[in-house]
C-alpha atoms as a PDB file:
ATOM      1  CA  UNK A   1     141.941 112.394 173.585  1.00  0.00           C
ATOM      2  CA  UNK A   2     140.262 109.608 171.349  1.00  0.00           C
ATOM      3  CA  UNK A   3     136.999 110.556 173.460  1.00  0.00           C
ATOM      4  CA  UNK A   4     137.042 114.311 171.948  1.00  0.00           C
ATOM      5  CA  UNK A   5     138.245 113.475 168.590  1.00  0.00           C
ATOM      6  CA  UNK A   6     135.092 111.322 168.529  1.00  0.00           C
ATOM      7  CA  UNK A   7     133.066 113.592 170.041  1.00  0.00           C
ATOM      8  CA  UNK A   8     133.847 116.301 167.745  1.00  0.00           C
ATOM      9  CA  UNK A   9     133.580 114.132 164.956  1.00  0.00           C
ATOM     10  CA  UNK A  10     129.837 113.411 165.887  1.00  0.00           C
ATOM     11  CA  UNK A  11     129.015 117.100 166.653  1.00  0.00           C
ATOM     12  CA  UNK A  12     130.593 118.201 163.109  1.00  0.00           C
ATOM     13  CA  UNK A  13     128.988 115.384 161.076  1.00  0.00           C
ATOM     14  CA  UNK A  14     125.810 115.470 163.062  1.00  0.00           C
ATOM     15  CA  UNK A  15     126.423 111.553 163.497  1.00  0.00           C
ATOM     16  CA  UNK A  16     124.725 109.833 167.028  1.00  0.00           C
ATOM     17  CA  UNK A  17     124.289 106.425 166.333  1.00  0.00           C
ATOM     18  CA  UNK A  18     127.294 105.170 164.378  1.00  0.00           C
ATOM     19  CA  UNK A  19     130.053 103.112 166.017  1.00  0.00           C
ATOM     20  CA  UNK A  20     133.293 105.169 165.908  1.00  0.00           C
ATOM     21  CA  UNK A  21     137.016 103.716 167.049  1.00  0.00           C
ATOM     22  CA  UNK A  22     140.632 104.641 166.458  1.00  0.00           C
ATOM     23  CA  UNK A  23     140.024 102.100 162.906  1.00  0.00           C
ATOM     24  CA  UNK A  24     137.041 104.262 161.753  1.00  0.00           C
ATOM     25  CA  UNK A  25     137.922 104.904 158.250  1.00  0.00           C
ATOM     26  CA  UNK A  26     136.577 108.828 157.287  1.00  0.00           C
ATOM     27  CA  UNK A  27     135.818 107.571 153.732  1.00  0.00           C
ATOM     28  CA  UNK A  28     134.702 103.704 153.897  1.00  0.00           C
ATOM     29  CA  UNK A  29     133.168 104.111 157.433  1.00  0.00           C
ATOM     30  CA  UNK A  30     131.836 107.427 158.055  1.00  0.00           C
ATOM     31  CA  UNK A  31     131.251 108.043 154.057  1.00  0.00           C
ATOM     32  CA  UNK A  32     133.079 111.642 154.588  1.00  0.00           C
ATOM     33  CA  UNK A  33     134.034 113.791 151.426  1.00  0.00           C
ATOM     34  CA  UNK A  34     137.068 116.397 151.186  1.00  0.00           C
ATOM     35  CA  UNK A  35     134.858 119.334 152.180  1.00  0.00           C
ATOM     36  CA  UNK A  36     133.913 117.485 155.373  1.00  0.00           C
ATOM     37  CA  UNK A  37     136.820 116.691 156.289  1.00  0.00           C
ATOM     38  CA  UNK A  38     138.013 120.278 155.679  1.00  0.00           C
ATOM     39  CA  UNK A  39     135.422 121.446 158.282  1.00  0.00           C
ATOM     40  CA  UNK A  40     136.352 118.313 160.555  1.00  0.00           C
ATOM     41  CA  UNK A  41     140.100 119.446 160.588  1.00  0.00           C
ATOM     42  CA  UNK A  42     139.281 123.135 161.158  1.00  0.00           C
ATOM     43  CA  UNK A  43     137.269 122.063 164.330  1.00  0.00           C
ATOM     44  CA  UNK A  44     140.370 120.107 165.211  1.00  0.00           C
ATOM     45  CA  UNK A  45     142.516 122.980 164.836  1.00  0.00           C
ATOM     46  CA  UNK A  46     140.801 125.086 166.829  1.00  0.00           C
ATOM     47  CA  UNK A  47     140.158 122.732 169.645  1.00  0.00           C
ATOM     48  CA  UNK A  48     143.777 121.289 169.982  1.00  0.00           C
ATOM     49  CA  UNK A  49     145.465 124.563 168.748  1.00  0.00           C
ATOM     50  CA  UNK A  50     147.245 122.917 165.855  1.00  0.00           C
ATOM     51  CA  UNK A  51     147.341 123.916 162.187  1.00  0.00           C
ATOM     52  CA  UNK A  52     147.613 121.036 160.089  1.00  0.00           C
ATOM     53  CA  UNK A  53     149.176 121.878 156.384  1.00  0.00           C
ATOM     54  CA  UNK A  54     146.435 121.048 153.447  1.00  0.00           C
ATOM     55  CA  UNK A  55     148.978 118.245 152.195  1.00  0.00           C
ATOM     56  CA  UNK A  56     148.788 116.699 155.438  1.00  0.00           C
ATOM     57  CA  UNK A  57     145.273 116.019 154.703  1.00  0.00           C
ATOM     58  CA  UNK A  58     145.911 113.483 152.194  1.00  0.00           C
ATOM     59  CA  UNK A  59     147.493 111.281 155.081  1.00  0.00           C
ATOM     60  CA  UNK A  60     144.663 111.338 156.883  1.00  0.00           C
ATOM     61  CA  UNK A  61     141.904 108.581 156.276  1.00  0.00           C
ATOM     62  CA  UNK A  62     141.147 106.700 160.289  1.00  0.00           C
ATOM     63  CA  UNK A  63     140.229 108.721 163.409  1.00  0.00           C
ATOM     64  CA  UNK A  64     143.562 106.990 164.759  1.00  0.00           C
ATOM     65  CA  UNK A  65     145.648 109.058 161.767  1.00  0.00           C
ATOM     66  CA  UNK A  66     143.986 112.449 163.603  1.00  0.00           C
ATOM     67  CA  UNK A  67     144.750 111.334 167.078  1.00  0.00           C
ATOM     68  CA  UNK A  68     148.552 110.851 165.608  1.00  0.00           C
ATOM     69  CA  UNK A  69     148.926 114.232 164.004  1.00  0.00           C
ATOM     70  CA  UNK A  70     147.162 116.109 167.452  1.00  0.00           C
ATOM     71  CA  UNK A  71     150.131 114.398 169.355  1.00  0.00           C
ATOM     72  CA  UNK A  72     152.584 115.464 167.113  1.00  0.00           C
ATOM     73  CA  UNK A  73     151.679 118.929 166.695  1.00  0.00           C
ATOM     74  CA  UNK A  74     149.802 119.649 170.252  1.00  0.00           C
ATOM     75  CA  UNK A  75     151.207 122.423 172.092  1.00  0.00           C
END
């Protein structure tokens, strides 16, 4: 799963050559505003088939955090 997280994460941010991980940090890392990550978690949703509530949002700041809340709400 980590694989596509990242792999949607690069497609969406139009990001090749940065080293992503579970740790990557949207903010600190990947330098990722609120409207970014808006469009991030809508390409999540429709992937994994999750909706994620907008005050969810505010607990998400690693690519680990995303990986957590697919598992959780994952069909």
């Amino acid at each position: 799963m980590l694989e596509k997280v990242i792999e949607i994460i690069r497609n969406q941010l139009g990001i090749e050559d940065t080293e992503i991980d579970e740790d990557t940090s949207f903010k600190d890392d990947l330098g990722v505003d609120s409207l970014d990550l808006l469009e991030l978690v809508m390409a999540f949703e429709e992937e994994y088939n999750i909706e994620l509530n907008p005050e969810e949002l505010e607990d998400i700041q690693t690519v680990g955090d995303v990986c957590e809340f697919i598992k959780k709400y994952a069909d």
